[in-house]
PDB file of N, CA and C in Angstrom:
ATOM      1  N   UNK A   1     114.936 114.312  92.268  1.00  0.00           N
ATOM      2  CA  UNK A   1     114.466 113.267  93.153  1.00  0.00           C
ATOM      3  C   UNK A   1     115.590 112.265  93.371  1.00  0.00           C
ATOM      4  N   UNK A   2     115.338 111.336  94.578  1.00  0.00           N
ATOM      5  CA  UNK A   2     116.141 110.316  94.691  1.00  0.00           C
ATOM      6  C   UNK A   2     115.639 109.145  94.265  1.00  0.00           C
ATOM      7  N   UNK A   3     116.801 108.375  93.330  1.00  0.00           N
ATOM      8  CA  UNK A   3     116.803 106.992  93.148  1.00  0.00           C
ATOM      9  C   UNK A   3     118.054 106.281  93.039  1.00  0.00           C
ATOM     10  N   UNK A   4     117.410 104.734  93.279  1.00  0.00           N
ATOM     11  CA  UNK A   4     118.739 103.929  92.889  1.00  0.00           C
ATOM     12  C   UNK A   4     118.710 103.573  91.748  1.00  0.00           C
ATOM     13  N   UNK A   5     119.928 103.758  90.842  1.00  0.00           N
ATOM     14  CA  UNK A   5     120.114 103.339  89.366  1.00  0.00           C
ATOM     15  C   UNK A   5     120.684 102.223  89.540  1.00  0.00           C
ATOM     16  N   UNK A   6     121.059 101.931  88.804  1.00  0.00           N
ATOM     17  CA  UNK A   6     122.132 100.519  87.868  1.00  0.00           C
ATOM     18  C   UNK A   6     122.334 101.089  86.275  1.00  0.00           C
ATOM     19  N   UNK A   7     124.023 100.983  86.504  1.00  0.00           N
ATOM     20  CA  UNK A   7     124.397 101.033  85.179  1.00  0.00           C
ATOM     21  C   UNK A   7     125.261  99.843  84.515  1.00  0.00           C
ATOM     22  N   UNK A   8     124.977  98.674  85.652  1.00  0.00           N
ATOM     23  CA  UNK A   8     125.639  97.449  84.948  1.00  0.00           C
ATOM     24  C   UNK A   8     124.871  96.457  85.645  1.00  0.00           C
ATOM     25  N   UNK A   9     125.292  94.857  85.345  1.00  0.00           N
ATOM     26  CA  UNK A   9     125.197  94.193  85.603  1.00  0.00           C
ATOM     27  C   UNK A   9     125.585  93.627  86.823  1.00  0.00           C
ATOM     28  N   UNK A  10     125.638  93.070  87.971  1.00  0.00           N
ATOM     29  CA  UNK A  10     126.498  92.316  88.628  1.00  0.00           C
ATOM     30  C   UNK A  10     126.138  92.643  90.135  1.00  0.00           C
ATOM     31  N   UNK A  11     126.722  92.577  91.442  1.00  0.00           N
ATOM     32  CA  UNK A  11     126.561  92.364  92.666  1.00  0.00           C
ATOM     33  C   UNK A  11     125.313  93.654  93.126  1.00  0.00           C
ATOM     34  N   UNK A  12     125.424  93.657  94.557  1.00  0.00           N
ATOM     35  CA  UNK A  12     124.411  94.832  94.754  1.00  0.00           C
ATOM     36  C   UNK A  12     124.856  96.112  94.955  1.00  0.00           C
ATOM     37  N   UNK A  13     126.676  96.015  94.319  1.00  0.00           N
ATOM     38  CA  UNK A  13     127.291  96.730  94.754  1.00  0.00           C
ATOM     39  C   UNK A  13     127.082  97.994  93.535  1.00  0.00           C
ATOM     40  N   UNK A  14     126.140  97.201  92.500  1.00  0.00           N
ATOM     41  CA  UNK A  14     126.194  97.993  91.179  1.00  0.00           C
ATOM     42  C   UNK A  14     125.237  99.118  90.957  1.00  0.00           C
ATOM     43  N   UNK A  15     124.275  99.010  92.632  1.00  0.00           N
ATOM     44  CA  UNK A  15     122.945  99.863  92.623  1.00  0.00           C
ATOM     45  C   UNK A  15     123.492 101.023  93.168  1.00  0.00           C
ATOM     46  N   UNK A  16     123.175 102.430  92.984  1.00  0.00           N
ATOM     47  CA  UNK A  16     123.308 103.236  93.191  1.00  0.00           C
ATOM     48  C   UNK A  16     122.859 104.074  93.647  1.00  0.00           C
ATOM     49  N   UNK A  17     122.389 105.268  94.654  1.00  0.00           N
ATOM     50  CA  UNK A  17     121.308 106.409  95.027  1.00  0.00           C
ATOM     51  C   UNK A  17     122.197 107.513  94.464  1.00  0.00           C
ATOM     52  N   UNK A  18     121.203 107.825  93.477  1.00  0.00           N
ATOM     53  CA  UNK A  18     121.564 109.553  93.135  1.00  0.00           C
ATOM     54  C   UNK A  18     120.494 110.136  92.895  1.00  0.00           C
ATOM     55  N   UNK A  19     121.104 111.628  92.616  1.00  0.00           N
ATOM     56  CA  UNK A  19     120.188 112.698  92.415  1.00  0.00           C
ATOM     57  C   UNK A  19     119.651 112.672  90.502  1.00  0.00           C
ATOM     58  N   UNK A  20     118.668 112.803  90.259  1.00  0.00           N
ATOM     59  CA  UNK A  20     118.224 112.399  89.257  1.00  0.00           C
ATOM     60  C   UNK A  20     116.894 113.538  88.923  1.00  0.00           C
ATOM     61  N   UNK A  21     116.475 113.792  87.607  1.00  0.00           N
ATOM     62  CA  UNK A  21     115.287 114.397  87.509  1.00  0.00           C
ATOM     63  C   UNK A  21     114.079 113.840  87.424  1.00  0.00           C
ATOM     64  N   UNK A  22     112.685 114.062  88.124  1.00  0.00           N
ATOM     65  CA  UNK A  22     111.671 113.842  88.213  1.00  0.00           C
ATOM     66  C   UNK A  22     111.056 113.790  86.839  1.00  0.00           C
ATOM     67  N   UNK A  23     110.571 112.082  86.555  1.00  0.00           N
ATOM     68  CA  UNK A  23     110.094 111.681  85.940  1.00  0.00           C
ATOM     69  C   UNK A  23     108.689 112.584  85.065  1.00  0.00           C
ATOM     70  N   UNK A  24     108.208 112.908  83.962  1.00  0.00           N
ATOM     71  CA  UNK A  24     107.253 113.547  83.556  1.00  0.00           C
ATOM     72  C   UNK A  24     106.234 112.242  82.877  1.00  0.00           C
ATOM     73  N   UNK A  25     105.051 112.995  82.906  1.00  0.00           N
ATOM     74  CA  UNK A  25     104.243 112.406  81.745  1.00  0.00           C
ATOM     75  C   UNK A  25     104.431 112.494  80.498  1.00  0.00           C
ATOM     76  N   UNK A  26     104.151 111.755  79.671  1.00  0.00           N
ATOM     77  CA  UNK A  26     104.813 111.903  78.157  1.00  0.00           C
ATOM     78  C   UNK A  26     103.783 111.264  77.049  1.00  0.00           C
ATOM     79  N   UNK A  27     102.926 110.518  77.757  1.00  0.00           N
ATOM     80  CA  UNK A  27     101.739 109.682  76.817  1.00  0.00           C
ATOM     81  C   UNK A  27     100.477 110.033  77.656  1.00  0.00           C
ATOM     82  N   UNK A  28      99.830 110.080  76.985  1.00  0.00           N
ATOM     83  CA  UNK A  28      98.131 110.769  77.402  1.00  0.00           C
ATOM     84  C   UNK A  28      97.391 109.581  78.774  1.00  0.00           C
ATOM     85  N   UNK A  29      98.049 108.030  78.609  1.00  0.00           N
ATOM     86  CA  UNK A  29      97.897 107.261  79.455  1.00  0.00           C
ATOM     87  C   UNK A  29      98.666 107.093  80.668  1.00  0.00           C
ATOM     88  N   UNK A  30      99.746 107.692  80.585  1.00  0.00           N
ATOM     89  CA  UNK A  30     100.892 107.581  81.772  1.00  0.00           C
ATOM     90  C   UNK A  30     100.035 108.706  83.225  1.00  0.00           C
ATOM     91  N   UNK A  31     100.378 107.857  84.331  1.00  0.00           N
ATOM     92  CA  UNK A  31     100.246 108.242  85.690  1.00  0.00           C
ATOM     93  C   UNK A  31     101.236 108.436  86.411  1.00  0.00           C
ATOM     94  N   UNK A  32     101.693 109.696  87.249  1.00  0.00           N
ATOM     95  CA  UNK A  32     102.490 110.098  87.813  1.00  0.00           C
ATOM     96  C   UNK A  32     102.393 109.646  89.218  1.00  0.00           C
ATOM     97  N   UNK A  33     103.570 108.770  89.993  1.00  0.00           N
ATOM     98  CA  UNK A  33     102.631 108.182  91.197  1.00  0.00           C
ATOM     99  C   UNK A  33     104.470 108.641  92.338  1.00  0.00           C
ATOM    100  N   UNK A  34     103.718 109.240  93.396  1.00  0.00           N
ATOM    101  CA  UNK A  34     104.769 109.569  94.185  1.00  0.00           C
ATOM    102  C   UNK A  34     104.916 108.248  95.369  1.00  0.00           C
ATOM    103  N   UNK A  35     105.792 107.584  94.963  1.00  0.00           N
ATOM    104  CA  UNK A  35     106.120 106.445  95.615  1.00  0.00           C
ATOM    105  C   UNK A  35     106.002 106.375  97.459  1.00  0.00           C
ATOM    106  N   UNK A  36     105.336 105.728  98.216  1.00  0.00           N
ATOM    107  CA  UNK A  36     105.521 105.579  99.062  1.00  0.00           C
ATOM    108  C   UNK A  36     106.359 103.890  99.779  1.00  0.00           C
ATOM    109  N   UNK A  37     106.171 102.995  99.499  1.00  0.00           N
ATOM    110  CA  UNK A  37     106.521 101.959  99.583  1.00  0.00           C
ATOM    111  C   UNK A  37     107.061 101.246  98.245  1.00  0.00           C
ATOM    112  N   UNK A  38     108.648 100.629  98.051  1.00  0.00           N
ATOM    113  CA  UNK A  38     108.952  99.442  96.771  1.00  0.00           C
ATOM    114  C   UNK A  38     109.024  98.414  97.337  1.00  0.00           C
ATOM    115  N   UNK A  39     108.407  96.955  97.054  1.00  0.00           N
ATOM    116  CA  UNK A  39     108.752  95.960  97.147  1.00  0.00           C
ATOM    117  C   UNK A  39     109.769  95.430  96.634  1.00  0.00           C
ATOM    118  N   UNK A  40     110.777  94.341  97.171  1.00  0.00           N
ATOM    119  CA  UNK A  40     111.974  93.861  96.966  1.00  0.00           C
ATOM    120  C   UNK A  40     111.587  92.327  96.045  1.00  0.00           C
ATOM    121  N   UNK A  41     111.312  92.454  94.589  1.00  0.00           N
ATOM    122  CA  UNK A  41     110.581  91.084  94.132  1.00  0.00           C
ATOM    123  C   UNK A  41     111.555  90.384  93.067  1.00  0.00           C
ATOM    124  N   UNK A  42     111.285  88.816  93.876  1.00  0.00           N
ATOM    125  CA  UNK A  42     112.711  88.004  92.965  1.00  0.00           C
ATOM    126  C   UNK A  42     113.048  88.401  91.532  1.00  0.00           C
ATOM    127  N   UNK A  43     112.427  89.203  90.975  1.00  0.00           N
ATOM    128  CA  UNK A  43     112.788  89.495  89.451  1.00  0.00           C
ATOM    129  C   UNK A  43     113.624  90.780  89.149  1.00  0.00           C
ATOM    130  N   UNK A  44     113.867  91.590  90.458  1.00  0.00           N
ATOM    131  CA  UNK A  44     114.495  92.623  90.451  1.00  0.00           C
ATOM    132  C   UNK A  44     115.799  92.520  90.959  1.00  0.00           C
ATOM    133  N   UNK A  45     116.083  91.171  91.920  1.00  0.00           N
ATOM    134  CA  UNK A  45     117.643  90.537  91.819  1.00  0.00           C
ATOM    135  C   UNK A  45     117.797  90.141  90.737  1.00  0.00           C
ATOM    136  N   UNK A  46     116.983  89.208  89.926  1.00  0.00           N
ATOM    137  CA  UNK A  46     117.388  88.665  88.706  1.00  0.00           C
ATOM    138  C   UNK A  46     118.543  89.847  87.835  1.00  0.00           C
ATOM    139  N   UNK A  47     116.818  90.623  87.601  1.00  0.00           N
ATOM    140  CA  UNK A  47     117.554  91.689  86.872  1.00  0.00           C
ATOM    141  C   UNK A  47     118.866  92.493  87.032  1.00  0.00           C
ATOM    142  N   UNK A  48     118.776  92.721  88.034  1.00  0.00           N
ATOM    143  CA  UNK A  48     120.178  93.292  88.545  1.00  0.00           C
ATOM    144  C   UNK A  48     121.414  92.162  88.258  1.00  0.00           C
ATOM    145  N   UNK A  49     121.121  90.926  88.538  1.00  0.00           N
ATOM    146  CA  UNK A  49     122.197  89.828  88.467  1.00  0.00           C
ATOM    147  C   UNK A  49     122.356  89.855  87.279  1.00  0.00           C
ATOM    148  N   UNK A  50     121.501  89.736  86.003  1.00  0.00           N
ATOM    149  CA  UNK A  50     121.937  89.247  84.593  1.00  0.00           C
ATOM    150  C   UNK A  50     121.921  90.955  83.008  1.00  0.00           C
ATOM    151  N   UNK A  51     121.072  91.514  84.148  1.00  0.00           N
ATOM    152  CA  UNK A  51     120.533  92.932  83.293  1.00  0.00           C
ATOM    153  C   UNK A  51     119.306  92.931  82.835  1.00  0.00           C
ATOM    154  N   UNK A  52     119.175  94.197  82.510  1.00  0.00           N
ATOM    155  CA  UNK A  52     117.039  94.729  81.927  1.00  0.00           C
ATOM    156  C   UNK A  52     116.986  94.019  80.869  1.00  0.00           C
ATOM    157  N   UNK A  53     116.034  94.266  80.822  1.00  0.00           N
ATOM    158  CA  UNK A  53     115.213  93.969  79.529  1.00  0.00           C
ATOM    159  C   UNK A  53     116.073  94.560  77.948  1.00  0.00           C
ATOM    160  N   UNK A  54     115.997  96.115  78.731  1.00  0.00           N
ATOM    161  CA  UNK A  54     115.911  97.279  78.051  1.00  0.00           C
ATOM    162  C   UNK A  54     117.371  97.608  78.198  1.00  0.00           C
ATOM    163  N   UNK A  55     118.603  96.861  77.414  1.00  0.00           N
ATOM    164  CA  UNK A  55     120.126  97.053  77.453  1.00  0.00           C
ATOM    165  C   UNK A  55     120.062  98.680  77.424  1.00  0.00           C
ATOM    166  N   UNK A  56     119.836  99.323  76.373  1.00  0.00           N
ATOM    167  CA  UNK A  56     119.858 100.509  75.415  1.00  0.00           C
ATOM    168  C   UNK A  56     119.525 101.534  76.264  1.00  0.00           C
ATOM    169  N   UNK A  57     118.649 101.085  77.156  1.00  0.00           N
ATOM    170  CA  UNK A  57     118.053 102.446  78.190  1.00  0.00           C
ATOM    171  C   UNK A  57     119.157 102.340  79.507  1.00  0.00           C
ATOM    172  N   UNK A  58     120.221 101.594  79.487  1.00  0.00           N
ATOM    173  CA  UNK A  58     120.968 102.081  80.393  1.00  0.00           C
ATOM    174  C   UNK A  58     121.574 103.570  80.785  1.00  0.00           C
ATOM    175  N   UNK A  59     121.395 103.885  81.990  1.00  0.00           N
ATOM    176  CA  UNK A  59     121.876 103.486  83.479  1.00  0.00           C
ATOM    177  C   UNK A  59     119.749 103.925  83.406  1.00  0.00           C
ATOM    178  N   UNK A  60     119.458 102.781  84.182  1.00  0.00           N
ATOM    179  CA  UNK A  60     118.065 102.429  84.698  1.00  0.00           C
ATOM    180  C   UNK A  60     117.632 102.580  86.102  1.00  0.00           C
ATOM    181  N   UNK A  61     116.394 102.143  86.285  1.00  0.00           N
ATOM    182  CA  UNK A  61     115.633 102.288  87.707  1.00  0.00           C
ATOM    183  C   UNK A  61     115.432 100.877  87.811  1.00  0.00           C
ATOM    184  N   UNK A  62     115.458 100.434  88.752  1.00  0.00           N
ATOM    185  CA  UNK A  62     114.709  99.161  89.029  1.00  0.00           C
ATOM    186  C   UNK A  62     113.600  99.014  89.930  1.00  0.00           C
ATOM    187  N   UNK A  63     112.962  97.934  90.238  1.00  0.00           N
ATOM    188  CA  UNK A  63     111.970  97.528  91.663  1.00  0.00           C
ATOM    189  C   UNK A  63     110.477  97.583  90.318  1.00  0.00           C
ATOM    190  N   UNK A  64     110.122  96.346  90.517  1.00  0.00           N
ATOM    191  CA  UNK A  64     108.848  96.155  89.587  1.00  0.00           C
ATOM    192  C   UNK A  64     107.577  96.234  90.528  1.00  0.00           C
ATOM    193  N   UNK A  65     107.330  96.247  92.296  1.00  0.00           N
ATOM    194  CA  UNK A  65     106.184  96.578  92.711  1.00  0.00           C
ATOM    195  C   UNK A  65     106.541  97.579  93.474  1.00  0.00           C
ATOM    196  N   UNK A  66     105.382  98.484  93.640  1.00  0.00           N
ATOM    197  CA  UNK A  66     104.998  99.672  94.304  1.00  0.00           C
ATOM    198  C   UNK A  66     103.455 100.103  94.834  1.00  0.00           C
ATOM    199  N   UNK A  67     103.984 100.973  95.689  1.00  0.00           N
ATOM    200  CA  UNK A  67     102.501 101.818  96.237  1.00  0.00           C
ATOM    201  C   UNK A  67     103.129 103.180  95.953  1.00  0.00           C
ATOM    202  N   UNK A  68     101.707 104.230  96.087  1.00  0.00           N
ATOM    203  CA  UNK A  68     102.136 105.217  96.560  1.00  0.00           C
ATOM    204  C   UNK A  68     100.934 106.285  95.987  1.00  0.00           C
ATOM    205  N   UNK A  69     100.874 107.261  95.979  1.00  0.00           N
ATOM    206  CA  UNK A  69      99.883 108.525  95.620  1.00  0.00           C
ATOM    207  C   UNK A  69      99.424 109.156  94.231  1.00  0.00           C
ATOM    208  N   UNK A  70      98.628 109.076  93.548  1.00  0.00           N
ATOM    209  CA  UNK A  70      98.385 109.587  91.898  1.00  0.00           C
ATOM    210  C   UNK A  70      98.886 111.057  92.334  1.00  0.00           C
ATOM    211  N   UNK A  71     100.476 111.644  91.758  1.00  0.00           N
ATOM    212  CA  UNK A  71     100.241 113.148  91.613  1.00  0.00           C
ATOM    213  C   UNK A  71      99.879 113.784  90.478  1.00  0.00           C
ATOM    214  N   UNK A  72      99.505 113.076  89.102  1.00  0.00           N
ATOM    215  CA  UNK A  72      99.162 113.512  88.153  1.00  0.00           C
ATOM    216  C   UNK A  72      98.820 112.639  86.945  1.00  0.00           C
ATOM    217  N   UNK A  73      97.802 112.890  86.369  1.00  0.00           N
ATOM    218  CA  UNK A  73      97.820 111.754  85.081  1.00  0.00           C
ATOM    219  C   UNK A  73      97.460 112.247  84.140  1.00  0.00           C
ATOM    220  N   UNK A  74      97.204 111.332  82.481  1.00  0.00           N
ATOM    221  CA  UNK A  74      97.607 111.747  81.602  1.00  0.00           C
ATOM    222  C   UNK A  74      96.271 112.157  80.846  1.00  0.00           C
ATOM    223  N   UNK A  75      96.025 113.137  79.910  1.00  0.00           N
ATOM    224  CA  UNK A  75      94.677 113.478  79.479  1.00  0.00           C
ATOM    225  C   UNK A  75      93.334 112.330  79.428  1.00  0.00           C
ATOM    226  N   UNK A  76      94.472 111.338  79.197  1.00  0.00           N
ATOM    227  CA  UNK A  76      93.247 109.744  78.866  1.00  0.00           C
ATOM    228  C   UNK A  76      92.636 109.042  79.988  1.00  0.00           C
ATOM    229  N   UNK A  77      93.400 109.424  81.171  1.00  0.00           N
ATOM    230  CA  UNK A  77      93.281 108.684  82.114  1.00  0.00           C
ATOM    231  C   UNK A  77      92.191 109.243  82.722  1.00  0.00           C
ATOM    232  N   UNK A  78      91.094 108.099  83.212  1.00  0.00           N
ATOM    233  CA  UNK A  78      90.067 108.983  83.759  1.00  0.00           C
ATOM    234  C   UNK A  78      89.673 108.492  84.736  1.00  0.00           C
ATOM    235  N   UNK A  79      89.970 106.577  85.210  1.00  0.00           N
ATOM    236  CA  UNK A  79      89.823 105.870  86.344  1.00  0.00           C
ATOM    237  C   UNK A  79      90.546 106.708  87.496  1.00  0.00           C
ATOM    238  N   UNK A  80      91.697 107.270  87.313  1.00  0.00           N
ATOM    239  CA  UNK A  80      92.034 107.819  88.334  1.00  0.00           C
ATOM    240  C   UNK A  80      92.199 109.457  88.483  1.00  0.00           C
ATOM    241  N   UNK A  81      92.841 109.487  90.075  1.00  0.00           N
ATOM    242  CA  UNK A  81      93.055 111.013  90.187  1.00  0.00           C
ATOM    243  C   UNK A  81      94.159 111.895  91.146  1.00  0.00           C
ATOM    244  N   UNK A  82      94.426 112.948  90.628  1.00  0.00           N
ATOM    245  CA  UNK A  82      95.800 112.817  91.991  1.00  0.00           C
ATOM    246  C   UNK A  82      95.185 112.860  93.616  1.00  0.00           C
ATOM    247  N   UNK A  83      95.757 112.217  94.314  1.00  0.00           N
ATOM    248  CA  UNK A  83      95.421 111.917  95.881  1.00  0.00           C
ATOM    249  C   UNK A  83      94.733 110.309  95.745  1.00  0.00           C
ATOM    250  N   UNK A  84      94.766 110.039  94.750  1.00  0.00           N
ATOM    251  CA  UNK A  84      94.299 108.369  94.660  1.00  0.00           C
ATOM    252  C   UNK A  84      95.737 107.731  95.402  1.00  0.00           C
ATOM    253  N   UNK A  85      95.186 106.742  96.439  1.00  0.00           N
ATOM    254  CA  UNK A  85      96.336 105.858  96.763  1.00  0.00           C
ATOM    255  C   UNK A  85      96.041 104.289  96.028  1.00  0.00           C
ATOM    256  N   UNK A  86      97.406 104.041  95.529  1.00  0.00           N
ATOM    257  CA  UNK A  86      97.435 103.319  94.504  1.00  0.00           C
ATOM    258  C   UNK A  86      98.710 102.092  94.606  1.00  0.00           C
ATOM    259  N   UNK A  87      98.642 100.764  94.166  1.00  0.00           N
ATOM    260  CA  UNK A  87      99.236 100.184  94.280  1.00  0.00           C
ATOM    261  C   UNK A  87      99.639  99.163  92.929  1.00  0.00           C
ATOM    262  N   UNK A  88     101.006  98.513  92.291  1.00  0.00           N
ATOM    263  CA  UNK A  88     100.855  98.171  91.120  1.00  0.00           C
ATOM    264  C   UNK A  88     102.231  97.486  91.063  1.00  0.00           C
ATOM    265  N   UNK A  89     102.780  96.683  89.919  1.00  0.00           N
ATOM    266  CA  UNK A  89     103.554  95.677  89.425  1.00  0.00           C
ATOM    267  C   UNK A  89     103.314  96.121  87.770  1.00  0.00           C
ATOM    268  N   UNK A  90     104.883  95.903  87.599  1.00  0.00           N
ATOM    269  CA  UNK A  90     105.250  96.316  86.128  1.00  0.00           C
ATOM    270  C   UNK A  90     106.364  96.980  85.590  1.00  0.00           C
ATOM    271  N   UNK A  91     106.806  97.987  86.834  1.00  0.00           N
ATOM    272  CA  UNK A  91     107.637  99.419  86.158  1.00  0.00           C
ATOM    273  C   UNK A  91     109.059  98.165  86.423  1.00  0.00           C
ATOM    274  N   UNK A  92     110.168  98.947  86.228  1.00  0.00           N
ATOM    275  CA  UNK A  92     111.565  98.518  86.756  1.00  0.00           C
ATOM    276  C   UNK A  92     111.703  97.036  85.852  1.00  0.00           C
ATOM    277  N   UNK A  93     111.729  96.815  84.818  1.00  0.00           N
ATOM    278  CA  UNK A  93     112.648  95.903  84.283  1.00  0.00           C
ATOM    279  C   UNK A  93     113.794  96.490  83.255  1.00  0.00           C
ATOM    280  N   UNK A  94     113.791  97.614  83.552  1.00  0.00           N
ATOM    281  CA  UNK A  94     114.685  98.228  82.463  1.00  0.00           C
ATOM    282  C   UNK A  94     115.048  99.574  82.148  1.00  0.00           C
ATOM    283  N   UNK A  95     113.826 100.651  82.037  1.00  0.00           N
ATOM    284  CA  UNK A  95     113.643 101.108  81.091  1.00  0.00           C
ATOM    285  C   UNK A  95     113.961 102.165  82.382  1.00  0.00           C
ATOM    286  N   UNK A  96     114.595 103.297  81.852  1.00  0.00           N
ATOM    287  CA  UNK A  96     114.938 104.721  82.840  1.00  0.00           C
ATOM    288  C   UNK A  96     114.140 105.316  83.439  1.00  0.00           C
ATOM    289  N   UNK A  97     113.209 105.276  83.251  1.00  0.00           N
ATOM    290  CA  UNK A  97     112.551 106.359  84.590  1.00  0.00           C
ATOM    291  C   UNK A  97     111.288 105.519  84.962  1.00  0.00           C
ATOM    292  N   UNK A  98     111.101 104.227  84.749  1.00  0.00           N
ATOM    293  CA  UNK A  98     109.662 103.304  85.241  1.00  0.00           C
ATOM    294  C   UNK A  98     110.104 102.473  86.475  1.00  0.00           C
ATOM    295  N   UNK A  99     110.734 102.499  87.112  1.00  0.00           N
ATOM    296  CA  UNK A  99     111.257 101.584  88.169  1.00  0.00           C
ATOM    297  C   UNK A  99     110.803 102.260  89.474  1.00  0.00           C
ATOM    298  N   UNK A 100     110.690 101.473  90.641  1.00  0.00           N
ATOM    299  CA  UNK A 100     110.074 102.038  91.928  1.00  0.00           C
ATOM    300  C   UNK A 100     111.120 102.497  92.785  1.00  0.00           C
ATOM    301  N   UNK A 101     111.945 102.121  92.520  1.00  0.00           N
ATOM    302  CA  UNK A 101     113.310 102.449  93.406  1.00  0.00           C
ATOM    303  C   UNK A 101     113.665 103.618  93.217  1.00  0.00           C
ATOM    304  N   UNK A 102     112.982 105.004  93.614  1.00  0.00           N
ATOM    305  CA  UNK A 102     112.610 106.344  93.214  1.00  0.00           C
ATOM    306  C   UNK A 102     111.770 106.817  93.829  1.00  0.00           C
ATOM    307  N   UNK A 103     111.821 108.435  93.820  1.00  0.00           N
ATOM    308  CA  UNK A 103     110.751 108.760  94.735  1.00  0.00           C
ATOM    309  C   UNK A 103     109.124 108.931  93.731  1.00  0.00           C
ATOM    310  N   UNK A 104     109.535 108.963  92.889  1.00  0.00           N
ATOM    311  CA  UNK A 104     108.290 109.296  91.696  1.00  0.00           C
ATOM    312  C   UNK A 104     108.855 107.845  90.435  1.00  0.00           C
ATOM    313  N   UNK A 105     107.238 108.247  90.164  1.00  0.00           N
ATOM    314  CA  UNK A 105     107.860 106.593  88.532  1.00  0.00           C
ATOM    315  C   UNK A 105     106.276 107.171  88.101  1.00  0.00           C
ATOM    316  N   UNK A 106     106.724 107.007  86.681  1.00  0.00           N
ATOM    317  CA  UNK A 106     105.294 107.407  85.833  1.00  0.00           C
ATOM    318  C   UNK A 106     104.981 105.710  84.969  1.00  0.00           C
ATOM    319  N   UNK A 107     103.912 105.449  85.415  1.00  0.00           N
ATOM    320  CA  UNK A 107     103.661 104.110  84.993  1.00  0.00           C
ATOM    321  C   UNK A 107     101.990 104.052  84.151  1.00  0.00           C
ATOM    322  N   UNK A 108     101.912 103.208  83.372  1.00  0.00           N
ATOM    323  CA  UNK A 108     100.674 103.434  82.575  1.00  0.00           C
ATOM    324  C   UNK A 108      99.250 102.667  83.918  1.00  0.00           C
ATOM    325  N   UNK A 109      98.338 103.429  82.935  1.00  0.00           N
ATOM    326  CA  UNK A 109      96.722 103.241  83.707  1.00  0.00           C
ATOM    327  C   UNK A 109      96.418 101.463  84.228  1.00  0.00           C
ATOM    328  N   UNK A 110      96.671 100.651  83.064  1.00  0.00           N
ATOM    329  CA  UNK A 110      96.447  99.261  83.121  1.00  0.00           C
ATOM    330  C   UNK A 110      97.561  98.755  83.972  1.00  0.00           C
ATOM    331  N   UNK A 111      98.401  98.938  84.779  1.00  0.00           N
ATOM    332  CA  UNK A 111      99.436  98.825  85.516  1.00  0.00           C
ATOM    333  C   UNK A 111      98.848  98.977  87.622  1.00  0.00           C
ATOM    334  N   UNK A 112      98.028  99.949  87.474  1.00  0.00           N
ATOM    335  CA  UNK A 112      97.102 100.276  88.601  1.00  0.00           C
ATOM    336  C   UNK A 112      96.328  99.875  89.209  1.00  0.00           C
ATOM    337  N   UNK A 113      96.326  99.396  90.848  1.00  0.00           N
ATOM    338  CA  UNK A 113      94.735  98.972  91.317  1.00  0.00           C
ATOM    339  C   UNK A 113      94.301 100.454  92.283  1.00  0.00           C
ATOM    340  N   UNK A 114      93.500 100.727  92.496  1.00  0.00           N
ATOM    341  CA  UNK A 114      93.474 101.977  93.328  1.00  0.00           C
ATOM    342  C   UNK A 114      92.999 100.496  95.013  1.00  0.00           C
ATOM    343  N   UNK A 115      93.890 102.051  96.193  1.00  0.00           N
ATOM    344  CA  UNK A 115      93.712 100.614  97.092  1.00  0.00           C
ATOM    345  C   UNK A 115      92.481 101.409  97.704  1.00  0.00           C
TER     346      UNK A 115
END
């Protein structure tokens, strides 16, 4: 899949689009959501300006809001379903494969509004 990473700190010159592997489920609560829309939200310049949360999980995803489609979720999850369109805030402060700036991001259940 495509996303933009960051593997440092500093201008916008530091974001990147590459080819990358599609995010999996990995916790019985995680939702697989095929991104249709990222919002551009003041905390995701921040981040980019000063760095994640999550130093250690560098080179990262960023963009903390999103929409987009349930393609799969995790045994626990039962509010939702794939073809749910879904919208949410949370992923992208850090951590490698939770950021919206991607075509897929696996983000937990409590993270979700179905629209």
């Amino acid at each position: 899949m495509k996303a933009i990473i960051i593997n440092a700190p500093g201008t916008p010159d530091v974001l990147t689009l590459q080819e990358i592997s599609q995010p999996k489920i990995t916790i019985p609560t995680q939702i697989l959501v095929k991104i249709k829309a990222a919002g551009l939200n003041p905390i995701d310049t921040k981040i980019r300006q000063r760095g994640t949360f999550y130093p250690e999980q560098m080179p990262a995803i960023l963009g903390c809001d999103g929409a987009g489609i349930v393609q799969a979720v995790g045994s626990q999850v039962q509010e939702f379903k794939p073809g749910d369109e879904v919208y949410f805030c949370g992923g992208g402060l850090g951590q490698s494969q939770t950021g919206n700036y991607a075509e897929f991001t696996v983000t937990g259940k409590i993270a979700l509004i179905i629209d």
